[in-house]
Protein backbone atom coordinates (compact mmCIF):
# COMPACT_ATOMS: atom_id res chain seq x y z
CA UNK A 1 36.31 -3.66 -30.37
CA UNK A 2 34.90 -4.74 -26.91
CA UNK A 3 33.76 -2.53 -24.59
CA UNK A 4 33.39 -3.54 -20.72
CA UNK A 5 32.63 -1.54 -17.86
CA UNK A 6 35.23 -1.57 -14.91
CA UNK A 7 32.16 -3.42 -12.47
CA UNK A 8 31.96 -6.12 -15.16
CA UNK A 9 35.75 -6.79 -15.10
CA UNK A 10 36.02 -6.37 -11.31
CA UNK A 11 33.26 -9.08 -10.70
CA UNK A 12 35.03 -11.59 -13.15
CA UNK A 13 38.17 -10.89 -11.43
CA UNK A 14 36.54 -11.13 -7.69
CA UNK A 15 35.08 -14.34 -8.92
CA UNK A 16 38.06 -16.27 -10.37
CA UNK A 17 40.25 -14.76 -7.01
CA UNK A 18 37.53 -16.74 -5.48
CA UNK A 19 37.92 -19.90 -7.36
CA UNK A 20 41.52 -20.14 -7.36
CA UNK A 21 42.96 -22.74 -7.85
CA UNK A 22 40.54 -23.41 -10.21
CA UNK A 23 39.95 -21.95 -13.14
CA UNK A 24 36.43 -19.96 -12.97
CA UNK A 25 33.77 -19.26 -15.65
CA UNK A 26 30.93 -17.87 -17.33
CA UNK A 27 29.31 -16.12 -20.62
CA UNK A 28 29.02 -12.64 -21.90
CA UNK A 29 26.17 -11.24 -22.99
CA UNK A 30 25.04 -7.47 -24.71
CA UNK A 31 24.65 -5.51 -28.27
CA UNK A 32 26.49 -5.61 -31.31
CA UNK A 33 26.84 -3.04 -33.56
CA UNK A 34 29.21 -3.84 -36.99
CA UNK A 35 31.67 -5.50 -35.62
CA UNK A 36 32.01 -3.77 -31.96
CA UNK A 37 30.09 -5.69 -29.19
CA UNK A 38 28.83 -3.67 -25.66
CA UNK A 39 28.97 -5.89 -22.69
CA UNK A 40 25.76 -5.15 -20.82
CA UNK A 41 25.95 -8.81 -18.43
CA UNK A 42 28.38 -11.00 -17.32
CA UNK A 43 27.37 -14.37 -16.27
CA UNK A 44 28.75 -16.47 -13.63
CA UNK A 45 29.05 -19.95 -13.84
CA UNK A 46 30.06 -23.04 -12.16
CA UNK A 47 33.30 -25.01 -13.47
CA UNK A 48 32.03 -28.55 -13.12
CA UNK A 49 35.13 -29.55 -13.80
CA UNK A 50 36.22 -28.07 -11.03
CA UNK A 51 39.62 -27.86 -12.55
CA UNK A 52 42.69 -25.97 -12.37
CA UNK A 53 43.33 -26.37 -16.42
CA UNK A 54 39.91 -26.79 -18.18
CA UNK A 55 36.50 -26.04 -17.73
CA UNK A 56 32.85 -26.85 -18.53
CA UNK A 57 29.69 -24.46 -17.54
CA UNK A 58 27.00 -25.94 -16.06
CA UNK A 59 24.53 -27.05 -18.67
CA UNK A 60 21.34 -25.92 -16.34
CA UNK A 61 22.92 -22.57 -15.40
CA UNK A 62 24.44 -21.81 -19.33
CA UNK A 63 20.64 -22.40 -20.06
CA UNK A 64 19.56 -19.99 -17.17
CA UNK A 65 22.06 -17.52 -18.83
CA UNK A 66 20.72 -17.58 -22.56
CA UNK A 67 16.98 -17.60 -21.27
CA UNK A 68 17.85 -14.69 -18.93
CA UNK A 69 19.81 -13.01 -22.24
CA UNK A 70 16.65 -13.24 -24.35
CA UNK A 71 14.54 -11.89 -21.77
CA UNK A 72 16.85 -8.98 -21.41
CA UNK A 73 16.86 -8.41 -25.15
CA UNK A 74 20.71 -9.23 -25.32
CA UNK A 75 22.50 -11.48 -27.91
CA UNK A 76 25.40 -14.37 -26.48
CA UNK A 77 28.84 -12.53 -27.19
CA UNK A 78 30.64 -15.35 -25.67
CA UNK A 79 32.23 -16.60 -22.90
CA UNK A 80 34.91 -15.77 -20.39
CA UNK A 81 37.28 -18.39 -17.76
CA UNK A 82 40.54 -17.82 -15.65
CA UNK A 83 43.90 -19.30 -16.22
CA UNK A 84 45.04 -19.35 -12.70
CA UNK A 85 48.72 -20.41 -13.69
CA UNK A 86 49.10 -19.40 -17.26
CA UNK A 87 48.92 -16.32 -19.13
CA UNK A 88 45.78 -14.71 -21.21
CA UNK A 89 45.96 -16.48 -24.26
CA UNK A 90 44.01 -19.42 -25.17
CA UNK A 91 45.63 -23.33 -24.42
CA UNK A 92 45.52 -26.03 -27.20
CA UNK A 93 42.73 -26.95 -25.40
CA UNK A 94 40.45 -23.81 -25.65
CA UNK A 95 41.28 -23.56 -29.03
CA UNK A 96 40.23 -27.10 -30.02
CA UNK A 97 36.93 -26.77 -28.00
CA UNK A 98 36.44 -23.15 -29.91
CA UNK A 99 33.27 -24.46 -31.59
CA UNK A 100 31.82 -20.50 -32.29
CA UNK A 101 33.93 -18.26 -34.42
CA UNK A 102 31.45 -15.76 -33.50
CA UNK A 103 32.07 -15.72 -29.92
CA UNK A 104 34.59 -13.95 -27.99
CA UNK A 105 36.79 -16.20 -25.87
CA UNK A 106 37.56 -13.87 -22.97
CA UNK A 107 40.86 -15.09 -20.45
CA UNK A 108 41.74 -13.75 -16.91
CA UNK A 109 44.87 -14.51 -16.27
CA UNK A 110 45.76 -14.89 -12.72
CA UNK A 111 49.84 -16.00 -12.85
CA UNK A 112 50.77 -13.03 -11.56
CA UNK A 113 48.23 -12.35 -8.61
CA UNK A 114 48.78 -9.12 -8.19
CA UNK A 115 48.92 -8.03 -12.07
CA UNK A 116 45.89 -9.74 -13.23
CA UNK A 117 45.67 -9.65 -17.24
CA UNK A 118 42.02 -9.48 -19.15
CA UNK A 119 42.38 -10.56 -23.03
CA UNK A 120 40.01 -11.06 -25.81
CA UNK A 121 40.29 -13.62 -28.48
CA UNK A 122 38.80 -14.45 -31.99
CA UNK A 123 39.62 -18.24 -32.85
CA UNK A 124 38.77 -19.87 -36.03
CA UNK A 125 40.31 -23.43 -36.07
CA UNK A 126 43.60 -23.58 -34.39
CA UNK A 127 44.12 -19.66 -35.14
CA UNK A 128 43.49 -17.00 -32.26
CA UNK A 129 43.48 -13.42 -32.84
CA UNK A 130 43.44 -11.04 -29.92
CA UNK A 131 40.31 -8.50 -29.96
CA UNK A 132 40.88 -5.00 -29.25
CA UNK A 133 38.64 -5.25 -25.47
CA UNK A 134 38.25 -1.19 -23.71
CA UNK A 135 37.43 -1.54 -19.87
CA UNK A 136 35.56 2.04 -19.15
């Protein structure tokens, strides 16, 4: 299970609104305990891409992020990035570039503006598993 606070979820979702049409970005960071993870940061990130259907975070700021997570005392969780014309599950794509099958790949699907949908995946290979993810 993930848990997320409703301010973490509403600043991804102000953030890709923002970046529409592209598709927006940035890493997860908190605890772990077993197999639950806590969200305690989100991090936002620039697409370079600058893409409506990929993405790459800014090697300088992803840096920022991880120095700023072991500062904090958090551990990487993963990342999160917007599909602003497709639903919340991953592409070919984000499942070939899947490199950690520790992280949590985290999609904000904006296709339907005003139902915006918030899923968590597991992928190992070319296999994605939805995580159970709790917004509190």
């Amino acid at each position: 299970m993930i848990l997320m606070t409703k301010k973490d979820y509403e600043l991804i979702l102000e953030h890709a609104k923002s970046c529409v049409p592209e598709e927006a970005c940035g890493l997860i960071a908190g605890v772990k305990n077993g197999d639950d993870k806590e969200i305690k940061k989100v991090y936002i990130l620039t697409n370079i891409d600058h893409s409506n259907e990929h993405f790459s975070l800014d090697p300088k700021e992803q840096l920022a992020a991880v120095k700023d997570m072991r500062a904090n005392g958090l551990v990487p969780l993963g990342n999160w990035h917007s599909h602003p014309e497709s639903p919340s599950r991953p592409s070919e794509e984000d499942k070939r570039l899947a490199y950690d099958s520790k992280a949590s790949y985290m999609i904000l699907s904006l296709m339907e503006p005003e139902k915006p949908v918030l899923n968590s995946f597991h992928i190992e290979g070319d296999v994605s598993t939805k995580e159970e993810l709790v917004i509190c």
